[in-house]
PDB file of N, CA and C in Angstrom:
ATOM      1  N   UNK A   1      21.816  13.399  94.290  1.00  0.00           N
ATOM      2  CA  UNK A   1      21.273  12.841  93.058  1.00  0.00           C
ATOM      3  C   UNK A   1      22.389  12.749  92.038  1.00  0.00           C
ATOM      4  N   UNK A   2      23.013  11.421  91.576  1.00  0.00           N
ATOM      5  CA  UNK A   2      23.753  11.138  91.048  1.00  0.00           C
ATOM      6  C   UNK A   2      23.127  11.495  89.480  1.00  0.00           C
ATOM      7  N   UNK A   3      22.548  10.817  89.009  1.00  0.00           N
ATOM      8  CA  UNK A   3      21.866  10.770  87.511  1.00  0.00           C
ATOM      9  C   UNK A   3      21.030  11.442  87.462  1.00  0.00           C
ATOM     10  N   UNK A   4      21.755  13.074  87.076  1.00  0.00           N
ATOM     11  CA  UNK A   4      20.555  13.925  86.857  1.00  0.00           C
ATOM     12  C   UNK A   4      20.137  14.157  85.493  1.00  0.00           C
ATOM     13  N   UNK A   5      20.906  13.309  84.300  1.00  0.00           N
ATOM     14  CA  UNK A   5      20.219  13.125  82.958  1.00  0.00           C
ATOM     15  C   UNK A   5      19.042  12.375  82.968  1.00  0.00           C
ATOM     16  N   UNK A   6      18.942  11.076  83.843  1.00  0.00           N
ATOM     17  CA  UNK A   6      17.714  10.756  84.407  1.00  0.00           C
ATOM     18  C   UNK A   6      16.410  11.325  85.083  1.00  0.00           C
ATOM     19  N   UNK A   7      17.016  12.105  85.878  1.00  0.00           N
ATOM     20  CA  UNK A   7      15.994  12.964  86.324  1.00  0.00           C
ATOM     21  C   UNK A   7      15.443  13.580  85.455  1.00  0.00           C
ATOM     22  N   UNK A   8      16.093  14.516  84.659  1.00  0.00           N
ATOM     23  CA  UNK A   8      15.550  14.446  83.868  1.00  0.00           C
ATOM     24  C   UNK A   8      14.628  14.540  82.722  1.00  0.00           C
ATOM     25  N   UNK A   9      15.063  13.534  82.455  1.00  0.00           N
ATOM     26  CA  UNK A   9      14.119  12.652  81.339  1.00  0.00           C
ATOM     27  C   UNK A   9      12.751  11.660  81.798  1.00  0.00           C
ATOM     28  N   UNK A  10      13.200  11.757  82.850  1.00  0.00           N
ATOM     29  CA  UNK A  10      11.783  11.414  83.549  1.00  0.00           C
ATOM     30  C   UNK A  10      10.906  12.638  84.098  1.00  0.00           C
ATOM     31  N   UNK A  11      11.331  13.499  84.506  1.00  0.00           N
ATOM     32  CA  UNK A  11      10.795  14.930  84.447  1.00  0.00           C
ATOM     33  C   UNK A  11       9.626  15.305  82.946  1.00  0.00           C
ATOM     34  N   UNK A  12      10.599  15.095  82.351  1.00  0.00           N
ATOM     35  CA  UNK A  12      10.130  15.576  80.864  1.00  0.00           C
ATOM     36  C   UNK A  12       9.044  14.569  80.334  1.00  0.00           C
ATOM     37  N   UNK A  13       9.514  12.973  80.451  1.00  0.00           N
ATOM     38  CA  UNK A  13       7.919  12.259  80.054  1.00  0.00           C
ATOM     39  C   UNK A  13       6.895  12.234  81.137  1.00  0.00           C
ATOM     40  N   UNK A  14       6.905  12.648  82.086  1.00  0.00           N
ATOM     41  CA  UNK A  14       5.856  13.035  83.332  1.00  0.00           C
ATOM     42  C   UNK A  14       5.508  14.071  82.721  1.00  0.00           C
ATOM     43  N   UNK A  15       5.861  15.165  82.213  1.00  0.00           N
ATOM     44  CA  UNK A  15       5.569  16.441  81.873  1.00  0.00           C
ATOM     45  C   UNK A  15       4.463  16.112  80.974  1.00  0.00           C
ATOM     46  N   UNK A  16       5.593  15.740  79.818  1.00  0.00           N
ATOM     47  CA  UNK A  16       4.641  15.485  78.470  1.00  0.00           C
ATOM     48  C   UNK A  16       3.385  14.847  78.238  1.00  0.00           C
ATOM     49  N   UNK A  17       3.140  13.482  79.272  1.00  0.00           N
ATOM     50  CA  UNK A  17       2.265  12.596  79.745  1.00  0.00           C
ATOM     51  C   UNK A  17       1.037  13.220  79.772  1.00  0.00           C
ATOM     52  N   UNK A  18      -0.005  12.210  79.437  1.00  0.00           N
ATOM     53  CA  UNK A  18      -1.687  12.434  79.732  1.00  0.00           C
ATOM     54  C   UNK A  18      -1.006  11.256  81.223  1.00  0.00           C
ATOM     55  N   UNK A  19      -1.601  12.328  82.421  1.00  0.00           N
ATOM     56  CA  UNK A  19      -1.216  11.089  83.641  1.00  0.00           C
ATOM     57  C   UNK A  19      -2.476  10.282  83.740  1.00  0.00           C
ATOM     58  N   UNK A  20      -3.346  10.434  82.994  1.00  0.00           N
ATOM     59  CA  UNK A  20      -4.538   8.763  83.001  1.00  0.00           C
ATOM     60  C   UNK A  20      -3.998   7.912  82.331  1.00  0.00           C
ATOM     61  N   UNK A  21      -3.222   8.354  81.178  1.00  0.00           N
ATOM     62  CA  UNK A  21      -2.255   7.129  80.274  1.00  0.00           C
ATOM     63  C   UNK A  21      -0.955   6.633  80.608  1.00  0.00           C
ATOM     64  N   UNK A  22      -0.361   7.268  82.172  1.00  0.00           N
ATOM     65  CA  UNK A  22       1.124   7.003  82.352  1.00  0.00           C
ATOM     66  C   UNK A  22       1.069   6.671  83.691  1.00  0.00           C
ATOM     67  N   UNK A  23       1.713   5.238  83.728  1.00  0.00           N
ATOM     68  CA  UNK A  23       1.773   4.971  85.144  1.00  0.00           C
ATOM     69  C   UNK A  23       3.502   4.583  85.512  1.00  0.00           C
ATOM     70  N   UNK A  24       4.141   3.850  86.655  1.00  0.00           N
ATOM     71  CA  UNK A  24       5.297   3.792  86.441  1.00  0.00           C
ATOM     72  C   UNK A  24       5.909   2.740  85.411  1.00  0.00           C
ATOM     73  N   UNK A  25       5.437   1.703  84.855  1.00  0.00           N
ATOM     74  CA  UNK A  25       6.092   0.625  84.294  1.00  0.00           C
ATOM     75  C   UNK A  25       6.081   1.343  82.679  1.00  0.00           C
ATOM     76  N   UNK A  26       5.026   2.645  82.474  1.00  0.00           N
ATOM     77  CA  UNK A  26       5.401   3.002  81.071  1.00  0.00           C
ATOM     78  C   UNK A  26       6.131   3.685  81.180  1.00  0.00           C
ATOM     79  N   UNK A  27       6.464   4.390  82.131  1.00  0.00           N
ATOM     80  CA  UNK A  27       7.139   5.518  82.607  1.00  0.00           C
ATOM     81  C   UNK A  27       8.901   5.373  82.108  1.00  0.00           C
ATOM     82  N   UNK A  28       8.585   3.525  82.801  1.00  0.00           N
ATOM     83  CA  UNK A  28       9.891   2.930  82.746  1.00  0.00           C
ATOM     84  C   UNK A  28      10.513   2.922  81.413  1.00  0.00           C
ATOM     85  N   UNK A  29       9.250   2.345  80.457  1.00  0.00           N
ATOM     86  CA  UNK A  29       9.891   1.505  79.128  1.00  0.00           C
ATOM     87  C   UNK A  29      10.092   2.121  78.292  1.00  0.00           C
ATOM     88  N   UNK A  30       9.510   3.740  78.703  1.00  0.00           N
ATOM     89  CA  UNK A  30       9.508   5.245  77.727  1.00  0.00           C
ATOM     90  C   UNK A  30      11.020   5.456  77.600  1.00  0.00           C
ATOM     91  N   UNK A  31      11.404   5.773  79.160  1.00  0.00           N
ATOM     92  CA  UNK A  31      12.744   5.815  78.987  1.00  0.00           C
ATOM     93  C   UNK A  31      13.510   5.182  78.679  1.00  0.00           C
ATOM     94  N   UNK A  32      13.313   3.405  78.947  1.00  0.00           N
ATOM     95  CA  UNK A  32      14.204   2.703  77.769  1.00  0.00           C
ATOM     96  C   UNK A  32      13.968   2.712  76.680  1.00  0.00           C
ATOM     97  N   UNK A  33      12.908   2.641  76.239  1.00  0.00           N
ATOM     98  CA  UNK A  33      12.817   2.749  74.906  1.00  0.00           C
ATOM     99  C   UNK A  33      13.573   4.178  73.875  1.00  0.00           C
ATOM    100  N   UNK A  34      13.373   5.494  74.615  1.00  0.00           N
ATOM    101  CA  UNK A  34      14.183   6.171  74.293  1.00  0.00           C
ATOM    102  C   UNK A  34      15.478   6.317  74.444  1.00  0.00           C
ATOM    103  N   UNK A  35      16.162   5.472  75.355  1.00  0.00           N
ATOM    104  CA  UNK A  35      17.343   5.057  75.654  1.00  0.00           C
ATOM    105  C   UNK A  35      17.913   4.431  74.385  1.00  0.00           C
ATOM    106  N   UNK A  36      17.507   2.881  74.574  1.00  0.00           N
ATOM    107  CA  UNK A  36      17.961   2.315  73.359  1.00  0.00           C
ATOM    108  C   UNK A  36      17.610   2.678  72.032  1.00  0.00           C
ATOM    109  N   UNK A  37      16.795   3.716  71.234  1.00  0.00           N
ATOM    110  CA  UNK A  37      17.201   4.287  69.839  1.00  0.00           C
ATOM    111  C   UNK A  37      17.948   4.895  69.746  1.00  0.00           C
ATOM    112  N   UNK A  38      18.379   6.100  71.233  1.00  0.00           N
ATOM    113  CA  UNK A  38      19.414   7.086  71.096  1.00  0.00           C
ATOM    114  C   UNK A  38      20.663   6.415  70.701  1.00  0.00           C
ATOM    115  N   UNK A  39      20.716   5.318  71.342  1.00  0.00           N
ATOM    116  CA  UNK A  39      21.851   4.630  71.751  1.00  0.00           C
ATOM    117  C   UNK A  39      22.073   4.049  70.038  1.00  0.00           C
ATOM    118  N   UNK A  40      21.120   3.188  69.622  1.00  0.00           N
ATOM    119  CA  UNK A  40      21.290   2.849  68.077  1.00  0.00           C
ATOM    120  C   UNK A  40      21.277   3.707  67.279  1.00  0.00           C
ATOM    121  N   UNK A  41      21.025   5.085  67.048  1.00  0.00           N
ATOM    122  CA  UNK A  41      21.792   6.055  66.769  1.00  0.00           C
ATOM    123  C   UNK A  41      22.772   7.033  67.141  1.00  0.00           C
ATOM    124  N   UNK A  42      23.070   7.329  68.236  1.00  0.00           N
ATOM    125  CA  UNK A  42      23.868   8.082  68.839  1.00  0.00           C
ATOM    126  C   UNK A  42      25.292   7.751  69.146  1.00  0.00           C
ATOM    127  N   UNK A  43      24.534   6.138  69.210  1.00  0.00           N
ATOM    128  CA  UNK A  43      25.810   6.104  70.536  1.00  0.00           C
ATOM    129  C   UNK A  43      25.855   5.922  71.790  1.00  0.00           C
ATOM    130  N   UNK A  44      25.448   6.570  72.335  1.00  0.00           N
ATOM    131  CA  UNK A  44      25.128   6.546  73.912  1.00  0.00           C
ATOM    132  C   UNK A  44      23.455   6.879  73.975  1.00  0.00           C
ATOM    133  N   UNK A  45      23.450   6.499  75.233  1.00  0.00           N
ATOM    134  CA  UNK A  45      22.402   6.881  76.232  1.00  0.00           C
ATOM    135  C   UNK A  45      21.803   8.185  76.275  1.00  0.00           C
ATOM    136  N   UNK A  46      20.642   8.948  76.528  1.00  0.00           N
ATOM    137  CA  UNK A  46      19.789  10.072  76.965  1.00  0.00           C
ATOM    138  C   UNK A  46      20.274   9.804  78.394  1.00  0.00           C
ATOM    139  N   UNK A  47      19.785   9.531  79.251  1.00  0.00           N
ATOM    140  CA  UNK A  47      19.579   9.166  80.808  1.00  0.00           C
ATOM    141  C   UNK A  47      21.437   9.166  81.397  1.00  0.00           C
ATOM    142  N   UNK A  48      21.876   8.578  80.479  1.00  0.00           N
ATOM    143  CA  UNK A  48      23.415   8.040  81.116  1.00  0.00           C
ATOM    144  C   UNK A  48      23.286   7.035  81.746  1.00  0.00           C
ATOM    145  N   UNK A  49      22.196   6.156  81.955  1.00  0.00           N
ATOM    146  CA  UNK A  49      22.275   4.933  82.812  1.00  0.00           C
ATOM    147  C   UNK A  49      22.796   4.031  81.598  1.00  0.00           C
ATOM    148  N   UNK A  50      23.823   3.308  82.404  1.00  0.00           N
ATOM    149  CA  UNK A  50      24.161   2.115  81.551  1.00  0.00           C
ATOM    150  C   UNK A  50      23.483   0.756  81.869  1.00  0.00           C
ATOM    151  N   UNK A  51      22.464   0.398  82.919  1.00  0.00           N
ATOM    152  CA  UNK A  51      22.215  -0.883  83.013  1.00  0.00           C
ATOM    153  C   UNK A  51      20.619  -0.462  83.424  1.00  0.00           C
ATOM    154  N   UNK A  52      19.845  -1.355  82.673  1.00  0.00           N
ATOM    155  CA  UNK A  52      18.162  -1.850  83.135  1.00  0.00           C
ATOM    156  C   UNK A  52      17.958  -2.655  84.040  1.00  0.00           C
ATOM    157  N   UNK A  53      16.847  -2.867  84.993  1.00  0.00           N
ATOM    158  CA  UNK A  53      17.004  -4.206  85.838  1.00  0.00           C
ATOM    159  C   UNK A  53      15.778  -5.204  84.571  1.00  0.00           C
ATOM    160  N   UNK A  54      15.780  -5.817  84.406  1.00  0.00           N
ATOM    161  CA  UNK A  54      14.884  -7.083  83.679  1.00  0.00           C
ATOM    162  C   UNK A  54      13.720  -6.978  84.875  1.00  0.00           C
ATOM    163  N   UNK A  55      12.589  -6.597  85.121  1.00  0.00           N
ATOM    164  CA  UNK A  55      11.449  -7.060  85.494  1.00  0.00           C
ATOM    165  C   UNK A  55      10.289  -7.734  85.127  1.00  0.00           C
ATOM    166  N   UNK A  56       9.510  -8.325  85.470  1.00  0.00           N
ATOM    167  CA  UNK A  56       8.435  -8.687  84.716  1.00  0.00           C
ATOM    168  C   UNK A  56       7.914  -8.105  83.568  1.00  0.00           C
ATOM    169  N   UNK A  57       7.128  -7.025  84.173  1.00  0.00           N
ATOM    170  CA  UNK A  57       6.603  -6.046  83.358  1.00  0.00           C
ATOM    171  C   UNK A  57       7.533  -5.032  82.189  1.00  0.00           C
ATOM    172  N   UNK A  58       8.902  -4.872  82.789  1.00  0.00           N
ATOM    173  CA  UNK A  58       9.446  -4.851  81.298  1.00  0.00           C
ATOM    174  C   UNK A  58      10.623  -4.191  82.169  1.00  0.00           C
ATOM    175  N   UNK A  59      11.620  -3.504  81.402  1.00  0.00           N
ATOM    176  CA  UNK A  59      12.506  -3.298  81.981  1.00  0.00           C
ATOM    177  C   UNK A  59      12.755  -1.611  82.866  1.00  0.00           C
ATOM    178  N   UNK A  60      13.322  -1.781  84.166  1.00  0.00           N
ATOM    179  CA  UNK A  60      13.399  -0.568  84.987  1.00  0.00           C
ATOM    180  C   UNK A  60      15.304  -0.421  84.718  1.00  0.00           C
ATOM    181  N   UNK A  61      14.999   1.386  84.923  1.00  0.00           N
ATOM    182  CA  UNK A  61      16.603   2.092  85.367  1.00  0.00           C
ATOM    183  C   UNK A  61      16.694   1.838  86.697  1.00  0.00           C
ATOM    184  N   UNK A  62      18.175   1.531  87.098  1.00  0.00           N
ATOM    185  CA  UNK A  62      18.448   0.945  88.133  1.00  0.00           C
ATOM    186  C   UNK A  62      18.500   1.720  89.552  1.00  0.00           C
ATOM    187  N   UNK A  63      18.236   2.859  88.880  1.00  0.00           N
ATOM    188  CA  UNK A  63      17.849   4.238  89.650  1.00  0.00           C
ATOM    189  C   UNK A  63      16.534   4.725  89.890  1.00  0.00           C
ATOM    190  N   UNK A  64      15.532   4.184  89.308  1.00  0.00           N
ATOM    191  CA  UNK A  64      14.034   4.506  89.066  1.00  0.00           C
ATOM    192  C   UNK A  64      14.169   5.112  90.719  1.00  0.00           C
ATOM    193  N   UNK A  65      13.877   3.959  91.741  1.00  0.00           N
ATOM    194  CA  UNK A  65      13.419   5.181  92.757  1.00  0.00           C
ATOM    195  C   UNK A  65      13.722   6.202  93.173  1.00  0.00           C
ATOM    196  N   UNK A  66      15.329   6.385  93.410  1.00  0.00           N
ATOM    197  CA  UNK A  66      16.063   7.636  94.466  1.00  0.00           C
ATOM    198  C   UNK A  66      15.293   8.571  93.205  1.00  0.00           C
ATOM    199  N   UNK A  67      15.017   8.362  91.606  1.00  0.00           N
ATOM    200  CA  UNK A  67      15.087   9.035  90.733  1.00  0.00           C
ATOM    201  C   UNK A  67      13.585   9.876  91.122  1.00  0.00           C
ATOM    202  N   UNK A  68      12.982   9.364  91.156  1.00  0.00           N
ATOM    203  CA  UNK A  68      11.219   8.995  91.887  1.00  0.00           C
ATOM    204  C   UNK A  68      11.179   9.588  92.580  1.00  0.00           C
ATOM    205  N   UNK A  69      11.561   9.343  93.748  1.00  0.00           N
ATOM    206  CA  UNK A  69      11.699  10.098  95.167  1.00  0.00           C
ATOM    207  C   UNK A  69      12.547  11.601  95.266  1.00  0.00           C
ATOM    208  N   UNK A  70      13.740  11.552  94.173  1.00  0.00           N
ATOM    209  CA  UNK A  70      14.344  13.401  94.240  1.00  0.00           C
ATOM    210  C   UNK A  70      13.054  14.284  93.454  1.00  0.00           C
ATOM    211  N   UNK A  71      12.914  13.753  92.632  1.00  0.00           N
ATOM    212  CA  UNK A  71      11.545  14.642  91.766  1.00  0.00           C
ATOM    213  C   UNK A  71      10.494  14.712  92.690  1.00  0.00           C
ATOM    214  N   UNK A  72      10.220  13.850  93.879  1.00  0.00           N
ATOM    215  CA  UNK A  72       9.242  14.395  94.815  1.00  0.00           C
ATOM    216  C   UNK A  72       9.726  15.202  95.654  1.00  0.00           C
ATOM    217  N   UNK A  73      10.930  15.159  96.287  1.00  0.00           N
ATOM    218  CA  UNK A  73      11.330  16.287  97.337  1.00  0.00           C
ATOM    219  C   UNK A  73      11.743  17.099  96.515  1.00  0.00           C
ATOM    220  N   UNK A  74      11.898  17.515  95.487  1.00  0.00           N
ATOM    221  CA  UNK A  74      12.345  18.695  95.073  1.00  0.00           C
ATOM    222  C   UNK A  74      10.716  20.035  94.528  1.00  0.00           C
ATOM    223  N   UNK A  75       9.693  19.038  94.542  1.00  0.00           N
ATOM    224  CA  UNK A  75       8.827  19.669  94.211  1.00  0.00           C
ATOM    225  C   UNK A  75       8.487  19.563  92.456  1.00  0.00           C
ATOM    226  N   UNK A  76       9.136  18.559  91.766  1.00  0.00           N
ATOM    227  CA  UNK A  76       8.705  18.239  90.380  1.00  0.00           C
ATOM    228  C   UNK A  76       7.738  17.690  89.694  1.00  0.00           C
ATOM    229  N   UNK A  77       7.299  16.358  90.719  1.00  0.00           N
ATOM    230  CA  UNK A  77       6.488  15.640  90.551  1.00  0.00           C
ATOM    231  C   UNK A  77       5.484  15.444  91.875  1.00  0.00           C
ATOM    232  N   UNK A  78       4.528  14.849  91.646  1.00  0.00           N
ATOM    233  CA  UNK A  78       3.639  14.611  92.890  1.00  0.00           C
ATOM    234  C   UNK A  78       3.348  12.813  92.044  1.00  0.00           C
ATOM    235  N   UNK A  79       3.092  12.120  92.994  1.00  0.00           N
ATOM    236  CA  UNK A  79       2.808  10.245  92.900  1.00  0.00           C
ATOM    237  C   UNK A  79       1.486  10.120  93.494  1.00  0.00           C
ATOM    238  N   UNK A  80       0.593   9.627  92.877  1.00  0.00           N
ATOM    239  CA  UNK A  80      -0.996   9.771  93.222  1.00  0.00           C
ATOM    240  C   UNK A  80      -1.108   7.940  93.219  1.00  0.00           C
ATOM    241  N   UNK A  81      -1.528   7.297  93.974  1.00  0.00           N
ATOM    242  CA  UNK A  81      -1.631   5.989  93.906  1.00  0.00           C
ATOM    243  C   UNK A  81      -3.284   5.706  93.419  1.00  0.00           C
ATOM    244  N   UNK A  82      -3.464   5.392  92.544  1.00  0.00           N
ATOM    245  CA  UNK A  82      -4.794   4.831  92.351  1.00  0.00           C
ATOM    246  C   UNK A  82      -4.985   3.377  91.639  1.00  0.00           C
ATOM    247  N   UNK A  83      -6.095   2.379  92.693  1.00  0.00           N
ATOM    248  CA  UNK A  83      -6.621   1.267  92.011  1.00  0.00           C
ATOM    249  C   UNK A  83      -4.871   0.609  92.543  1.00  0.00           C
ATOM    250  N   UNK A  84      -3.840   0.754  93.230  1.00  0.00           N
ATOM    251  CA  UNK A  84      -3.149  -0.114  93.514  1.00  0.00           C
ATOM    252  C   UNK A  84      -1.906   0.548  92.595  1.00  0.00           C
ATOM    253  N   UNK A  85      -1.846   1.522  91.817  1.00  0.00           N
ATOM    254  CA  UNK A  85      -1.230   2.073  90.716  1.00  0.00           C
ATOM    255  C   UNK A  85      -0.409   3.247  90.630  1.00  0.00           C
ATOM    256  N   UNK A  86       0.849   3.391  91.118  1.00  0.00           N
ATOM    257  CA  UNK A  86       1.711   4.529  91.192  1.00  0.00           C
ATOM    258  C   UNK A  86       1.321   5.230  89.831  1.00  0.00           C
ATOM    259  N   UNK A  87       0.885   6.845  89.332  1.00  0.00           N
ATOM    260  CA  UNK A  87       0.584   7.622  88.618  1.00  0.00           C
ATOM    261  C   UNK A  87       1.367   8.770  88.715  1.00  0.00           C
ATOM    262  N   UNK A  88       2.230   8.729  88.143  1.00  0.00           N
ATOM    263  CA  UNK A  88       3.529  10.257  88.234  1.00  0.00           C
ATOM    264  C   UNK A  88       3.068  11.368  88.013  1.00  0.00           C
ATOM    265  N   UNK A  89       2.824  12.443  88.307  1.00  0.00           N
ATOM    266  CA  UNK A  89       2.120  14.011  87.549  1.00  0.00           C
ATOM    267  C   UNK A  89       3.102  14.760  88.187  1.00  0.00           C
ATOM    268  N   UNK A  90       3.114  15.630  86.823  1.00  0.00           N
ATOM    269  CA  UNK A  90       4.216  16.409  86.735  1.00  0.00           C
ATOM    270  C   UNK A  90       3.528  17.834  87.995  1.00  0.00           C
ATOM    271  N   UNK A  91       3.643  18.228  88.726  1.00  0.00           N
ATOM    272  CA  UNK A  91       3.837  19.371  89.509  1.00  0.00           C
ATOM    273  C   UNK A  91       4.738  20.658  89.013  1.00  0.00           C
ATOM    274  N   UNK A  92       5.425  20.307  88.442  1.00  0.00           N
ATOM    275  CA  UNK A  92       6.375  21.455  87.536  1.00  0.00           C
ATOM    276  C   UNK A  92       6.300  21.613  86.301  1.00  0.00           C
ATOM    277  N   UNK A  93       6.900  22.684  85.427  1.00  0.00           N
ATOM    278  CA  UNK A  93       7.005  22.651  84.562  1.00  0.00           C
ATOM    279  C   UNK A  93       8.748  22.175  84.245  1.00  0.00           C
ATOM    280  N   UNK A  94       8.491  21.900  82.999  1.00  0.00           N
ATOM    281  CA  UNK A  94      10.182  21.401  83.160  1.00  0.00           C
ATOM    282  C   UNK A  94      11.624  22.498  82.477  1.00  0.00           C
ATOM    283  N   UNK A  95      12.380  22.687  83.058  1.00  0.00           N
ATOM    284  CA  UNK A  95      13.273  23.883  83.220  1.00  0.00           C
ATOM    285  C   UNK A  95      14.370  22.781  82.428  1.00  0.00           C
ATOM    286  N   UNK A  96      14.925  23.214  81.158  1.00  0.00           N
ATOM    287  CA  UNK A  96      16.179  22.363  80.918  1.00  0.00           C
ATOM    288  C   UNK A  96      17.410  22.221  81.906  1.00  0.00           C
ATOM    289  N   UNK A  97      17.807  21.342  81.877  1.00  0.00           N
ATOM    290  CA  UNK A  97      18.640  20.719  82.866  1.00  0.00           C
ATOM    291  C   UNK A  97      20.100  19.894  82.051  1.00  0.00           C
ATOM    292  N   UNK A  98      20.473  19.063  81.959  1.00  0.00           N
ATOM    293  CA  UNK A  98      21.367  18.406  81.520  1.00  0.00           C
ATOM    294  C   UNK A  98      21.325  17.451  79.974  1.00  0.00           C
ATOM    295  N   UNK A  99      19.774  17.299  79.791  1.00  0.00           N
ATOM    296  CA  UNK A  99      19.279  17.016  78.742  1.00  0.00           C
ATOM    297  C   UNK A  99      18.894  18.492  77.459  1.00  0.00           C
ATOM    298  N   UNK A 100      19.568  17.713  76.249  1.00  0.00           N
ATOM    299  CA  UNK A 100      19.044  18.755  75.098  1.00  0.00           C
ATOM    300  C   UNK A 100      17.682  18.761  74.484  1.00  0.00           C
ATOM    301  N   UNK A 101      17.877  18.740  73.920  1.00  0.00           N
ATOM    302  CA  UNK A 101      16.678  19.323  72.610  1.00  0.00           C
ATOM    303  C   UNK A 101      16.432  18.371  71.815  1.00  0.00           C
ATOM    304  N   UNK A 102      17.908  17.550  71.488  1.00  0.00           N
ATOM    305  CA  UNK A 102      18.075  16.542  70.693  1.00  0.00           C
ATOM    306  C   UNK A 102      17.025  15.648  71.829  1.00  0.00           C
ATOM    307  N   UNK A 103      17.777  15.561  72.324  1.00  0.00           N
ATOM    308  CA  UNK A 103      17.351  14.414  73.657  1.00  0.00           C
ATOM    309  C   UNK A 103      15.463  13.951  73.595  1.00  0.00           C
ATOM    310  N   UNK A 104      15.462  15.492  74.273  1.00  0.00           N
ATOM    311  CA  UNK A 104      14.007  15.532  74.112  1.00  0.00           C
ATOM    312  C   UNK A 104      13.670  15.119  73.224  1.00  0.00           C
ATOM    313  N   UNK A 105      13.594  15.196  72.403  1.00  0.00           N
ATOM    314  CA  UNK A 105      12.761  14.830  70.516  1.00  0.00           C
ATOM    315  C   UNK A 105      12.894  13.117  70.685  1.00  0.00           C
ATOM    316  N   UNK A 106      13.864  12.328  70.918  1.00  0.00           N
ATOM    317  CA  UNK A 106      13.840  10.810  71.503  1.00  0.00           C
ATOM    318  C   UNK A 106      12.658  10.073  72.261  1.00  0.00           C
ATOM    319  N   UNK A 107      12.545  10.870  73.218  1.00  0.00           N
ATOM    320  CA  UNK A 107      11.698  10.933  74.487  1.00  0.00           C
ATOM    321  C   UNK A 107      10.017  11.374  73.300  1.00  0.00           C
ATOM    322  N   UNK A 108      10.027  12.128  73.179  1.00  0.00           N
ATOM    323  CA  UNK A 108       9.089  13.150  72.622  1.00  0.00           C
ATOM    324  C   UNK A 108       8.695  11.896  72.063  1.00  0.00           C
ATOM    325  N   UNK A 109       9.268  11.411  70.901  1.00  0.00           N
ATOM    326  CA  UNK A 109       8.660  10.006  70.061  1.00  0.00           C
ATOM    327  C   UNK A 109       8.558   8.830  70.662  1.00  0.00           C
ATOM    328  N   UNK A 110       9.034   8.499  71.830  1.00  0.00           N
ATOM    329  CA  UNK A 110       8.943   7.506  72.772  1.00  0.00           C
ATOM    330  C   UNK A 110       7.599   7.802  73.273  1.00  0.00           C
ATOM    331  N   UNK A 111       7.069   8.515  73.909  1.00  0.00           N
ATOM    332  CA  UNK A 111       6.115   9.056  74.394  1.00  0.00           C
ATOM    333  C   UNK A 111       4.671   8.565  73.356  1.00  0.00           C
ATOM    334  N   UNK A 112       4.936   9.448  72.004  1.00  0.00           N
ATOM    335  CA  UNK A 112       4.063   9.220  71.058  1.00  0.00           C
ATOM    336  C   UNK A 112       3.632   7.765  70.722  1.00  0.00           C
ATOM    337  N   UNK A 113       4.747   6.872  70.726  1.00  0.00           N
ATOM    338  CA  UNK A 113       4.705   5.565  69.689  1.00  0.00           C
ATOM    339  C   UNK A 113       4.231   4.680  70.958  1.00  0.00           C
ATOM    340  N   UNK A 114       4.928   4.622  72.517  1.00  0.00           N
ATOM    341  CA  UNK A 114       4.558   3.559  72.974  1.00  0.00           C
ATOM    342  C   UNK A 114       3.626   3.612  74.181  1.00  0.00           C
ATOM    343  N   UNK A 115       2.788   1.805  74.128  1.00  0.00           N
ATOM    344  CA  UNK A 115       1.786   1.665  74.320  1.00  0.00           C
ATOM    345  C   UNK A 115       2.486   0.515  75.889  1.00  0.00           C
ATOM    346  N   UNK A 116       2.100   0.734  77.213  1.00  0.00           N
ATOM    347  CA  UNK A 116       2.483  -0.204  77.910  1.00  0.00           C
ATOM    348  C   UNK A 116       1.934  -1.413  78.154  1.00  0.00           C
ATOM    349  N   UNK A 117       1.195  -1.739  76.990  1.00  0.00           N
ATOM    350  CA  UNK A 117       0.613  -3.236  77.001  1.00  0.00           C
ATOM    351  C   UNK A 117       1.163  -4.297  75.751  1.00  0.00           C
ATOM    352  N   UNK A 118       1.922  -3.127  75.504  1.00  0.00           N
ATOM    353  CA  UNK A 118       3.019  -3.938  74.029  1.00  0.00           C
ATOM    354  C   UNK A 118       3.925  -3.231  73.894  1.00  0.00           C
ATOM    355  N   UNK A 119       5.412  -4.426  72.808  1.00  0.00           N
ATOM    356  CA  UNK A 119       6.512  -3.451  73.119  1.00  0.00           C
ATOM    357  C   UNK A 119       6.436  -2.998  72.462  1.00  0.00           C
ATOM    358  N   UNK A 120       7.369  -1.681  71.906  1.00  0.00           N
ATOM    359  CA  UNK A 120       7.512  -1.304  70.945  1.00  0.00           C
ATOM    360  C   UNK A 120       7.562  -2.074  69.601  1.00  0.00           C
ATOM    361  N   UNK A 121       7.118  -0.952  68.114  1.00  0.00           N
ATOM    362  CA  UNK A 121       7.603  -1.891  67.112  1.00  0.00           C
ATOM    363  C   UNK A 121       8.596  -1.957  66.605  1.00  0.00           C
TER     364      UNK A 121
END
């Protein structure tokens, strides 16, 4: 697992998540979305990914799956498919890792503000 600031931070909004309200495409835009404010304030990145892929539904880290798939073999997350619908739930609690405090609080308001049927404001 290359991008374990990714991990994560996807750890942490799985955590934080109501999983009836989080599926993967918010999952996705949480983390960009907390990506790009860090970034318009910070400077850099939370995650360390430097590139999104453009999808339909909005934009993915270019890592989403291996990212997906280590949080399942490691025992972090469990993926419940319902109605056709990947649903992330956190299985762990989350143990800091490579991400701060600062970090979190990004994420934390990402979480709060966005809605995956609109973008952010």
């Amino acid at each position: 697992m290359q991008n374990h600031r990714l991990a994560d931070l996807m750890h942490y909004v799985i955590w934080r998540s109501d999983p009836s309200e989080l599926g993967a495409t918010k999952l996705y835009k949480i983390c960009w979305y907390s990506d790009l404010e860090a970034y318009r304030t910070l400077g850099s990145t939370i995650s360390g990914a430097t590139h999104y892929k453009r999808l339909q539904h909005g934009p993915v880290p270019k890592q989403a799956n291996r990212v997906i798939e280590y949080l399942q073999q490691s025992g972090k997350i469990a993926v419940s498919i319902e109605m056709g619908a990947d649903i992330p739930v956190a299985a762990a609690s989350v143990i800091p890792g490579e991400i701060t405090a600062e970090d979190l609080d990004w994420a934390t308001n990402a979480v709060s503000s966005l809605d995956a049927n609109r973008p952010p404001a």
